[in-house]
Protein backbone atom coordinates (compact mmCIF):
# COMPACT_ATOMS: atom_id res chain seq x y z
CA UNK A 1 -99.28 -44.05 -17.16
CA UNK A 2 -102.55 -41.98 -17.44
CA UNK A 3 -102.72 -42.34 -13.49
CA UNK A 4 -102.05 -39.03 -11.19
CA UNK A 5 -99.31 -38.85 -9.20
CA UNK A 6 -97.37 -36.58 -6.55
CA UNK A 7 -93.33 -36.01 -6.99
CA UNK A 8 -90.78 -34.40 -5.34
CA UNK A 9 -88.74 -31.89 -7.36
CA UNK A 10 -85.05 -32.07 -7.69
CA UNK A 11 -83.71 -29.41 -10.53
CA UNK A 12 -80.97 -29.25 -12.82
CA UNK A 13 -80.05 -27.14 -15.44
CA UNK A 14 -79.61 -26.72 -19.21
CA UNK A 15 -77.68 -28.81 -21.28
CA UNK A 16 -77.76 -31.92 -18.89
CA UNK A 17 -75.57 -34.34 -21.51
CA UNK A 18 -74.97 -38.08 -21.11
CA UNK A 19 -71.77 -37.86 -19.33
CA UNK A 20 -73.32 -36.07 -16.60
CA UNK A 21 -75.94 -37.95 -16.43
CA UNK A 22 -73.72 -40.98 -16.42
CA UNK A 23 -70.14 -40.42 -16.63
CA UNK A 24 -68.27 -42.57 -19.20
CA UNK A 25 -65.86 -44.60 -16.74
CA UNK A 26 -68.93 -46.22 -14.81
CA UNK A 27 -70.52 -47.98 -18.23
CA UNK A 28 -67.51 -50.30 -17.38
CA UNK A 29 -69.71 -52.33 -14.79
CA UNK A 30 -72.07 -54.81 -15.83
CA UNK A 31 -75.42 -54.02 -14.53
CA UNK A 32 -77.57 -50.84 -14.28
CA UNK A 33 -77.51 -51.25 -10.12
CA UNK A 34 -73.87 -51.11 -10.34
CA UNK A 35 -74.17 -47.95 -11.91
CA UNK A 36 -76.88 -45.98 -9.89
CA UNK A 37 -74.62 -44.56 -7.43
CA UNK A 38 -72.72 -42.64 -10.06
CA UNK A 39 -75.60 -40.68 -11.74
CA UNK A 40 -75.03 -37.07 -11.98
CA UNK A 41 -71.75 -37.61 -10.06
CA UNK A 42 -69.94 -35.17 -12.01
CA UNK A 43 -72.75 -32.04 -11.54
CA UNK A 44 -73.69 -33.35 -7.83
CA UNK A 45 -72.21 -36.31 -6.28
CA UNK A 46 -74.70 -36.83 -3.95
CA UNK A 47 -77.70 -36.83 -5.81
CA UNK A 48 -77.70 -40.43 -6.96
CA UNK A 49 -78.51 -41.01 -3.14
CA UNK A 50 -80.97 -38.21 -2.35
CA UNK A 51 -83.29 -39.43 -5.04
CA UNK A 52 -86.62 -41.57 -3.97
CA UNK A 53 -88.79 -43.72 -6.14
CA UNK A 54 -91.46 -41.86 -7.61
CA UNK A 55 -89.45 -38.67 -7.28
CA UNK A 56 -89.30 -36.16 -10.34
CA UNK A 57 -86.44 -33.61 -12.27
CA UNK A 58 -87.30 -30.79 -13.60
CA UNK A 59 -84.50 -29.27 -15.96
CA UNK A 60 -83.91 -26.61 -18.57
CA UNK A 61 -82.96 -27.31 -22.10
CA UNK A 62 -81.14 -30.09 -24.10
CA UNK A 63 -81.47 -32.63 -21.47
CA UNK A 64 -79.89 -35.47 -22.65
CA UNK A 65 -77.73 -33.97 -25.32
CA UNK A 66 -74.18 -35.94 -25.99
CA UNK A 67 -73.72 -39.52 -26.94
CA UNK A 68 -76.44 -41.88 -27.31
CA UNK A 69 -75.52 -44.26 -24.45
CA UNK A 70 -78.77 -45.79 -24.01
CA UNK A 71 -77.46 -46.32 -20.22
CA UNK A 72 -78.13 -42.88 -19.66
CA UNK A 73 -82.14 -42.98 -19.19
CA UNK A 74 -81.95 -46.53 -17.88
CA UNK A 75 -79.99 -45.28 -14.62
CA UNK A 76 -82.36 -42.02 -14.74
CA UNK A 77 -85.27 -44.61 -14.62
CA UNK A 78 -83.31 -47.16 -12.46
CA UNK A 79 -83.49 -44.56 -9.68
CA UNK A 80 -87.02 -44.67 -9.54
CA UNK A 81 -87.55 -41.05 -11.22
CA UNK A 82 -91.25 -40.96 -12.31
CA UNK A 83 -90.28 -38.34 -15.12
CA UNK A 84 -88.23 -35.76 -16.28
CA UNK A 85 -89.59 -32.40 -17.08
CA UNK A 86 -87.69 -30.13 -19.17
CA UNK A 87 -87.76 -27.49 -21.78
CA UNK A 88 -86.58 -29.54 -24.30
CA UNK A 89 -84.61 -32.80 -24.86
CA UNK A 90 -81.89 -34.48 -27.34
CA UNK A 91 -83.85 -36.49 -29.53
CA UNK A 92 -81.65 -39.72 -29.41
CA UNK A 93 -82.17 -39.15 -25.27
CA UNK A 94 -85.82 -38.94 -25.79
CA UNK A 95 -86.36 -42.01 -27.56
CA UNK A 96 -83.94 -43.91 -25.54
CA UNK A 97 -85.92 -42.77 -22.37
CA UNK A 98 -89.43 -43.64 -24.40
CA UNK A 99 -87.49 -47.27 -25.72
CA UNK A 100 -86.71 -47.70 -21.81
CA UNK A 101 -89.84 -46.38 -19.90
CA UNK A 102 -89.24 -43.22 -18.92
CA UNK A 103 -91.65 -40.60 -19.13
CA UNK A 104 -90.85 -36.68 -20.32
CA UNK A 105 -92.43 -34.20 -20.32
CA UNK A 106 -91.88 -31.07 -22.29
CA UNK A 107 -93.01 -27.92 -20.74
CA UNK A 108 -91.34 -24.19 -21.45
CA UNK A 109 -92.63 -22.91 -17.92
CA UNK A 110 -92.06 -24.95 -14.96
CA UNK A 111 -88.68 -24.71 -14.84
CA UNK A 112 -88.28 -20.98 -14.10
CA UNK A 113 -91.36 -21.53 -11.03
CA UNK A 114 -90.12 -24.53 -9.14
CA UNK A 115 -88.23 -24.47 -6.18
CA UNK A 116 -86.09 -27.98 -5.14
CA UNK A 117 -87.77 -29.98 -3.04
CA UNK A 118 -91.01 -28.84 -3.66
CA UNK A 119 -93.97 -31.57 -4.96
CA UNK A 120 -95.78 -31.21 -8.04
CA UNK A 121 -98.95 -33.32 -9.42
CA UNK A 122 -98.61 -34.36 -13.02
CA UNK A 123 -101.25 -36.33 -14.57
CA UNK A 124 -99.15 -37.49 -17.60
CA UNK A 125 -100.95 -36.28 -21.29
CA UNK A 126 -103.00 -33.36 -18.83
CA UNK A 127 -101.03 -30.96 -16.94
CA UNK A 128 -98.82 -30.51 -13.78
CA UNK A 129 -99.50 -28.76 -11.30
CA UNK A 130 -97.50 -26.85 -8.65
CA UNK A 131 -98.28 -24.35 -6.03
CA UNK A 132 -101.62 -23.90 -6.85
CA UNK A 133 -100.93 -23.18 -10.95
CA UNK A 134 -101.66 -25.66 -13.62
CA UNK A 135 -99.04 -26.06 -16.08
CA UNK A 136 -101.16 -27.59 -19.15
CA UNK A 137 -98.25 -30.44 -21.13
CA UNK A 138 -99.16 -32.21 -24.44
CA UNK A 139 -100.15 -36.24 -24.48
CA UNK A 140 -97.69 -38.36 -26.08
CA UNK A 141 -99.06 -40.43 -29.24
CA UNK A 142 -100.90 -43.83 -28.40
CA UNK A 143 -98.07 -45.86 -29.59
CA UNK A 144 -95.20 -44.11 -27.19
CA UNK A 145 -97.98 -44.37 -24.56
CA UNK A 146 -98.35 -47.68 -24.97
CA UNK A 147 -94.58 -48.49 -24.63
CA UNK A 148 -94.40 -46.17 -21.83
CA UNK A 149 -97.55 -48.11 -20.29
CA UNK A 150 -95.78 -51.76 -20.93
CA UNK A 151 -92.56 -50.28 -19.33
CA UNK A 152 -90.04 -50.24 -22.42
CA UNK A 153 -90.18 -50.97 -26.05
CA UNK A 154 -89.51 -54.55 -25.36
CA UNK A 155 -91.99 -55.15 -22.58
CA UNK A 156 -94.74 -53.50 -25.69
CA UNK A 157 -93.53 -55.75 -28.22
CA UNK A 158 -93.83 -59.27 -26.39
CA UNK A 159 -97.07 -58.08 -25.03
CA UNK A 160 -97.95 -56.71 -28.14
CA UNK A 161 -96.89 -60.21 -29.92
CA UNK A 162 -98.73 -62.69 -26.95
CA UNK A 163 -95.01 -63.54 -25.65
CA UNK A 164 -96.14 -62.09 -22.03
């Protein structure tokens, strides 16, 4: 997780909850694949499909607020977004993102500079940086690093316990 990488930006806004992130109806089918094509249906139908592995979203604040559907992050990371940057998130989103893999990224400035479709470099713990300006972002604490590292809470604890 401490490796450099390039994303492409897609934005949303503020207040991002679960349901837009993934409506309630589609938690109906049994596996995370099923449910992929439905992410942010509601706010843009078509961005389930648009969205690359190793691609990035940059939002505003309260990403993840609503219900605590753990599904949420797990079709975020299911996409193949490396992280989510945003100005702040719901704290039972954040640790379901951390519990599942995902990396976030709190920042208060790169929101109002991107532009969609645009790449940015992050080096996770460092800084991001986009057209030329770095945007400095705090390192997550050893232990969220290294579940983020083994690829969800579960992943860290068998490896952490010689299971894997």
């Amino acid at each position: 997780m401490s490796d450099t990488f390039n994303a492409k930006i897609w934005v949303l806004g503020d207040d991002i909850d679960t349901d837009i992130i993934l409506p309630t109806e589609y938690l109906a089918f049994e596996t995370v694949e099923e449910m992929k094509p439905y992410a942010f249906s509601p706010l843009r139908p078509e961005l389930a499909g648009l969205i690359k592995p190793g691609d990035m979203i940059v939002a505003g604040k309260n990403f993840g607020c609503g219900s605590s559907r753990e599904q949420a992050p797990e079709v975020v990371k299911a996409l193949g977004v490396s992280c989510i940057v945003a100005k702040s998130f719901a704290r039972i989103f954040f640790r379901n993102a951390i519990n599942n893999g995902l990396l976030l990224i709190e920042n208060n400035d790169l929101y109002d500079a991107v532009t969609e479709g645009d790449e940015a470099k992050v080096t996770p713990g460092k800084q991001i940086v986009y057209n030329g300006k770095s945007y400095e972002i705090a390192s997550l604490p050893d232990n969220l690093m290294e579940i983020l590292n083994a690829g969800g809470l579960v992943k860290a604890m068998r490896k952490r316990n010689g299971l894997d």
